[in-house]
Protein backbone atom coordinates (compact mmCIF):
# COMPACT_ATOMS: atom_id res chain seq x y z
CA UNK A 1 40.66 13.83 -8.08
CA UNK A 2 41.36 10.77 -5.74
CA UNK A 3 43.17 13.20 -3.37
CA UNK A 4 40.33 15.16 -3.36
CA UNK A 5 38.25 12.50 -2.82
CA UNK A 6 40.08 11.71 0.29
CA UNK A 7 40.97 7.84 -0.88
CA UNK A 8 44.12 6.70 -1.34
CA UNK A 9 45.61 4.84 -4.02
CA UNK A 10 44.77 1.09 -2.12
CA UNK A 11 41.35 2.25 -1.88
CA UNK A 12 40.88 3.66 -4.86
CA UNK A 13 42.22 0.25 -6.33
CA UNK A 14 39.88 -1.28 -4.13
CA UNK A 15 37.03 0.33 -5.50
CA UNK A 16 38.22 -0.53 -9.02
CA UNK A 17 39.07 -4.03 -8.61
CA UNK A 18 42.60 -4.27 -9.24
CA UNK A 19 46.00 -3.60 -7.36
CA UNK A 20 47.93 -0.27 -6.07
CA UNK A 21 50.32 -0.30 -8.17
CA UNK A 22 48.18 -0.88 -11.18
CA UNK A 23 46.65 2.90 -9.90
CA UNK A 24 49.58 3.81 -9.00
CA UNK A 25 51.00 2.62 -13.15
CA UNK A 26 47.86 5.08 -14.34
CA UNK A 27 48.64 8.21 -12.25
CA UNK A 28 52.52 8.54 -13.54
CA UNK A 29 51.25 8.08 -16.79
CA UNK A 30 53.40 4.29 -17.34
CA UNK A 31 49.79 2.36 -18.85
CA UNK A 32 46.79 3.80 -20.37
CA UNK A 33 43.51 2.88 -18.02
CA UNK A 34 40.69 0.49 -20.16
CA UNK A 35 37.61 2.13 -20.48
CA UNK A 36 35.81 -0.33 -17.91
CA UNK A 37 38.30 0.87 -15.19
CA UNK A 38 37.76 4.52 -16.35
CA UNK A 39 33.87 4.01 -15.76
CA UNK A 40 35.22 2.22 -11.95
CA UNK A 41 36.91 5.47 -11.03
CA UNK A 42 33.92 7.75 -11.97
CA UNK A 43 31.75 5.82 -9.46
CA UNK A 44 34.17 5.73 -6.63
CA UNK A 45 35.69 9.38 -7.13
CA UNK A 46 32.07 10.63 -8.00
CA UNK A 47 33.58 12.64 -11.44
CA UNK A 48 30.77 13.49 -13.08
CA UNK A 49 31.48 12.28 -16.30
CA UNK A 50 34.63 14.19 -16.21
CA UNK A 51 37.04 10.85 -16.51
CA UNK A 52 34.93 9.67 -19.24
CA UNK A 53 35.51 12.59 -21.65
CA UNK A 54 39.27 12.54 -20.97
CA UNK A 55 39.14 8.92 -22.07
CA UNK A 56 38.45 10.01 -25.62
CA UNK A 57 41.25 12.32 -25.68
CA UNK A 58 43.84 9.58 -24.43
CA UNK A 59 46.00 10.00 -27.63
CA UNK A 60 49.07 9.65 -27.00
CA UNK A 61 50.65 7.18 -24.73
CA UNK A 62 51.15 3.61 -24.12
CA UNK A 63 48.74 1.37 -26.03
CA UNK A 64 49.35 -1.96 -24.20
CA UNK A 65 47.05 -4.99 -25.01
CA UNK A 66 43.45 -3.93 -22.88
CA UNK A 67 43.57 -0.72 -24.34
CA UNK A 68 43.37 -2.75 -27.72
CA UNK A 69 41.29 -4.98 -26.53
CA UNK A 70 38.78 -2.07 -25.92
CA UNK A 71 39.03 -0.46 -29.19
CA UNK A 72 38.67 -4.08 -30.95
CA UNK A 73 35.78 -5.37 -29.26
CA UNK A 74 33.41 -4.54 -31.27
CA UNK A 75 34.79 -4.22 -34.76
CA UNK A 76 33.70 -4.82 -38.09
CA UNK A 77 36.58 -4.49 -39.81
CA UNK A 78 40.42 -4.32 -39.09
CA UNK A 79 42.76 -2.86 -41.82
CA UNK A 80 46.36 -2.99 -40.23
CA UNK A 81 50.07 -2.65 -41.99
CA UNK A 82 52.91 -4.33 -39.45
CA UNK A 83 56.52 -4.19 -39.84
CA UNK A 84 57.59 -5.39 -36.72
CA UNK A 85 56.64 -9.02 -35.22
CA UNK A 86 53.20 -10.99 -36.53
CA UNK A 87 49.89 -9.29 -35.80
CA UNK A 88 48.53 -10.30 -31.97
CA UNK A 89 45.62 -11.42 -33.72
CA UNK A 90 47.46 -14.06 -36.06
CA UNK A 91 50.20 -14.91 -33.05
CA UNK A 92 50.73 -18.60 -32.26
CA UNK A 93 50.62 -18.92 -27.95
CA UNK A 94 54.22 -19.83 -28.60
CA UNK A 95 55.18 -16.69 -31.00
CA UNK A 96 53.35 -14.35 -28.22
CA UNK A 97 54.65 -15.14 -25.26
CA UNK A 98 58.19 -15.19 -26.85
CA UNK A 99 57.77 -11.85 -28.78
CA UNK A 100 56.37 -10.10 -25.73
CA UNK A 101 58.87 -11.11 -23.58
CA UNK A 102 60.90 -8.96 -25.28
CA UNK A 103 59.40 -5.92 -23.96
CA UNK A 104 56.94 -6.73 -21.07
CA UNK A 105 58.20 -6.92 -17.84
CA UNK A 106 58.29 -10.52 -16.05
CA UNK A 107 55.23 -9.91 -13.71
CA UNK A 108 52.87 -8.81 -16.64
CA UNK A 109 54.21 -10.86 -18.78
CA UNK A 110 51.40 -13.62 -18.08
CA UNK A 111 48.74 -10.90 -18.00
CA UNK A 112 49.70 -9.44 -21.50
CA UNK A 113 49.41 -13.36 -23.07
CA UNK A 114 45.60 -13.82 -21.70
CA UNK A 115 44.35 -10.40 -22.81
CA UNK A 116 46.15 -11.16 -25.88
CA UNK A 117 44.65 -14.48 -26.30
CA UNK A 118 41.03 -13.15 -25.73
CA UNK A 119 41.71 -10.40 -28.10
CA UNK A 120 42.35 -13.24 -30.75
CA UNK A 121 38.38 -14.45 -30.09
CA UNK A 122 36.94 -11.62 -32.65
CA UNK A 123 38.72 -13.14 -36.04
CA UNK A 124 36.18 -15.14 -36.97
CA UNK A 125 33.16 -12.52 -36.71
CA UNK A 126 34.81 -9.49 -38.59
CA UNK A 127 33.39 -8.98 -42.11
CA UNK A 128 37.27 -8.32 -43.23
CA UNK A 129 40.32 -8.52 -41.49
CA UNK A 130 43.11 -7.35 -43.84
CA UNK A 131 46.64 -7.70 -43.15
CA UNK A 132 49.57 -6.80 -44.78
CA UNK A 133 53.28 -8.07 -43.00
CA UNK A 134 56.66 -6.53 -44.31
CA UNK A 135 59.02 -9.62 -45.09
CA UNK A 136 61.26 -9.21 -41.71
CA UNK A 137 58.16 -10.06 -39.64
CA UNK A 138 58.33 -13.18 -41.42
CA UNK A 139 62.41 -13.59 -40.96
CA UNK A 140 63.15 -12.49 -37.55
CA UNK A 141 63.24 -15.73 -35.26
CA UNK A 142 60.82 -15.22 -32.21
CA UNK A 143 61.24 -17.90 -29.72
CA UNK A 144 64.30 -20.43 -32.32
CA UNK A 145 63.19 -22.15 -35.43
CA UNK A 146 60.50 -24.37 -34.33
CA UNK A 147 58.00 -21.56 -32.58
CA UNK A 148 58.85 -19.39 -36.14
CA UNK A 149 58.00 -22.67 -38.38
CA UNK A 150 54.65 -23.16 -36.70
CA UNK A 151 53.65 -19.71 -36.69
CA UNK A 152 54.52 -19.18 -40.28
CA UNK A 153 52.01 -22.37 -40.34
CA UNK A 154 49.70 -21.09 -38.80
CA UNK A 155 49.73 -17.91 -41.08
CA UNK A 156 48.91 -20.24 -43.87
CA UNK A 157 45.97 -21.57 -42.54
CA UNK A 158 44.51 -18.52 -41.22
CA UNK A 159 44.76 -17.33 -44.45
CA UNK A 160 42.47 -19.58 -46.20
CA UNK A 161 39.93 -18.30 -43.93
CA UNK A 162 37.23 -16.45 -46.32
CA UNK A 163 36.95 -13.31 -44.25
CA UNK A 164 41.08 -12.58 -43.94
CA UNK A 165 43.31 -11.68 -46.28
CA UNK A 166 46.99 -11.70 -45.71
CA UNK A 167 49.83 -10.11 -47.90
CA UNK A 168 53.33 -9.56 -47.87
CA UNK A 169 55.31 -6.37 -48.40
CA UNK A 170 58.51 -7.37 -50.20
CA UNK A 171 62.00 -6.18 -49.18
CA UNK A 172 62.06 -4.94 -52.81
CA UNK A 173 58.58 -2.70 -52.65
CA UNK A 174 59.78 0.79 -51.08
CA UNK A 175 57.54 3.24 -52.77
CA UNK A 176 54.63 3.49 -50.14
CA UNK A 177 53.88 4.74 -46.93
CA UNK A 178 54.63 1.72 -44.69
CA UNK A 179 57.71 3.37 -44.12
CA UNK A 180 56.64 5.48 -41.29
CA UNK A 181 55.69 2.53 -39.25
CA UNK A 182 52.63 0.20 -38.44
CA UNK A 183 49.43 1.15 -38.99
CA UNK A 184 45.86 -0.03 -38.34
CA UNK A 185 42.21 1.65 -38.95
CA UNK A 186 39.29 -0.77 -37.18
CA UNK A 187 35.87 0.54 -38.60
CA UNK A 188 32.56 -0.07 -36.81
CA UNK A 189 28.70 -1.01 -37.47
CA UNK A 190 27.33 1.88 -35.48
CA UNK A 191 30.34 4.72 -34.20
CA UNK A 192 33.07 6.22 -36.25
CA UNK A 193 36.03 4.22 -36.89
CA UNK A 194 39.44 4.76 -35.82
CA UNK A 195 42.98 4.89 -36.30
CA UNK A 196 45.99 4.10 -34.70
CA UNK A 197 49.34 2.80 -33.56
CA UNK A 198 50.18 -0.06 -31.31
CA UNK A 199 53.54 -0.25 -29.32
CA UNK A 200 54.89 -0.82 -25.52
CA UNK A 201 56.16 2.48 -25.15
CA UNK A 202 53.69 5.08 -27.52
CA UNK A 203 51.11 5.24 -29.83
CA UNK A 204 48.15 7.35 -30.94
CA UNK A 205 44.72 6.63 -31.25
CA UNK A 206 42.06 8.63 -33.14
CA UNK A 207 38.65 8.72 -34.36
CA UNK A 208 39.04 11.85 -36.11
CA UNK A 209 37.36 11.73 -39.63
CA UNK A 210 40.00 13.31 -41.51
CA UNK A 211 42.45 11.01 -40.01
CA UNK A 212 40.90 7.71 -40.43
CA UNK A 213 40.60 8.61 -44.17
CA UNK A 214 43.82 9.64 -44.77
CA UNK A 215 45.26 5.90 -42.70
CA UNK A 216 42.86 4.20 -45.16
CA UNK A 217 44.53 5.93 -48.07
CA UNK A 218 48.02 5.43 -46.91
CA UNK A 219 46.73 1.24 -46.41
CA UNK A 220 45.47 1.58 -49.93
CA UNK A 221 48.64 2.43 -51.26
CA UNK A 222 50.27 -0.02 -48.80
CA UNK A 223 48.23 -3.21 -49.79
CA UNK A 224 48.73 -2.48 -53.48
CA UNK A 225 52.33 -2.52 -53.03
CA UNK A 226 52.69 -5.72 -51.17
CA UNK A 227 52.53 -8.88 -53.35
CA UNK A 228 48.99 -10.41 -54.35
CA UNK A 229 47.37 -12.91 -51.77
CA UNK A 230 48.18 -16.06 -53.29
CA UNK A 231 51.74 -14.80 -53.96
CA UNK A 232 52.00 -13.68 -50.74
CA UNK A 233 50.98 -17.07 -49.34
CA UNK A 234 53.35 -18.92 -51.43
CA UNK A 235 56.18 -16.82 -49.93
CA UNK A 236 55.53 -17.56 -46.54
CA UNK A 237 55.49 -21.30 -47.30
CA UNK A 238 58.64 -20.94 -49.02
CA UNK A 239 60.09 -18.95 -45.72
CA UNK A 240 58.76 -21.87 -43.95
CA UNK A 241 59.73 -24.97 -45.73
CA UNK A 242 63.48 -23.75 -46.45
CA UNK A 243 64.58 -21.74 -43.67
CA UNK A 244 62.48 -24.20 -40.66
CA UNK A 245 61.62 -27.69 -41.90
């Protein structure tokens, strides 16, 4: 469509306010577009609506942070099972930038913590925010033992918050679907909610009916696996005070 446009990919980034080879990341496919630079690129290749409806079927590729950001922005509620590092939403600046070093390249590395950061702005406004954290999220040093200590801190005190609950999945508690990886469902006041899974390199993204109820069954069976709140809270302040103080 921009070839046929007659723009090339400098003007085309032009037109959408950001850099070539941010256009040029979107055409081979390496980073999902948001939505507001989706709505940029109708205007300046005159599509017709046509980018727009191929937004909604954007299921399966790379679901870095402002692709998120979009889907969180204006959530009621955020369900989410993570087996992997701490939730962005309950990251430390510290924990982030050290966990996403692992995986984002140097010059978006800086990028990546902001829209991060911003996402983290919508906690306090969600009805519920649920989270439940297998036990290696809580073990695996990001960043040596004083970033890890103050994160697990920080854990505990977002968890007194009245609209969050937080809960551990013990190594012990097998016998649920958290095995096939994180999962999160973010439901919504006035549009259908949806599904999906966050990584660098994949993930889908749905709003399919079906599919959002079966990811809120399978985070049913997950949260009433993990340990109870309080339980779970006491673990992480056990993690905390005799592995990092």
């Amino acid at each position: 469509m921009r070839e046929r446009a007659g723009m090339n990919q400098t003007e085309l980034a032009t037109a959408c306010l950001c850099s070539r080879s941010h256009i040029s990341d979107i055409e081979q496919g390496h980073i999902l577009p948001t939505l507001e630079e989706i709505r940029r690129m109708e205007q300046a290749l005159d599509a017709d609506g046509v980018l727009l409806e191929l937004y909604g079927m954007l299921n399966i590729g790379i679901q870095e942070s402002a692709t998120v950001a979009d889907a969180e922005r204006d959530a009621l509620a955020i369900t989410m099972y993570e087996s992997r590092t701490v939730p962005g939403l309950l990251e430390t600046p510290d924990y982030m930038r050290a966990a996403l070093s692992t995986g984002v390249p140097a010059g978006r590395l800086d990028r990546e913590v902001a829209i991060r950061r911003a996402r983290q702005k919508i906690l306090p406004g969600l009805k519920s925010a649920w989270f439940v954290l297998a036990e290696p999220v809580l073990r695996w040093e990001y960043g040596g033992p004083e970033i890890m200590r103050d994160q697990l801190a920080h854990l505990e005190q977002v968890a007194t918050r009245p609209n969050v609950g937080i809960q551990v999945m013990p190594f012990t508690s097998t016998r649920h679907p958290g095995g096939n990886g994180p999962l999160i469902v973010i439901e919504y006041r006035d549009r259908p909610g949806i599904w999906f899974t966050e990584g660098p390199r994949s993930g889908r993204m749905s709003d399919d009916r079906d599919e959002v109820l079966e990811a809120l069954h399978d985070l049913s069976i997950i949260k009433a696996a993990a340990l109870p709140i309080h339980e779970s809270i006491n673990l992480i302040r056990n993690i905390r005070e005799t592995e990092h103080e």
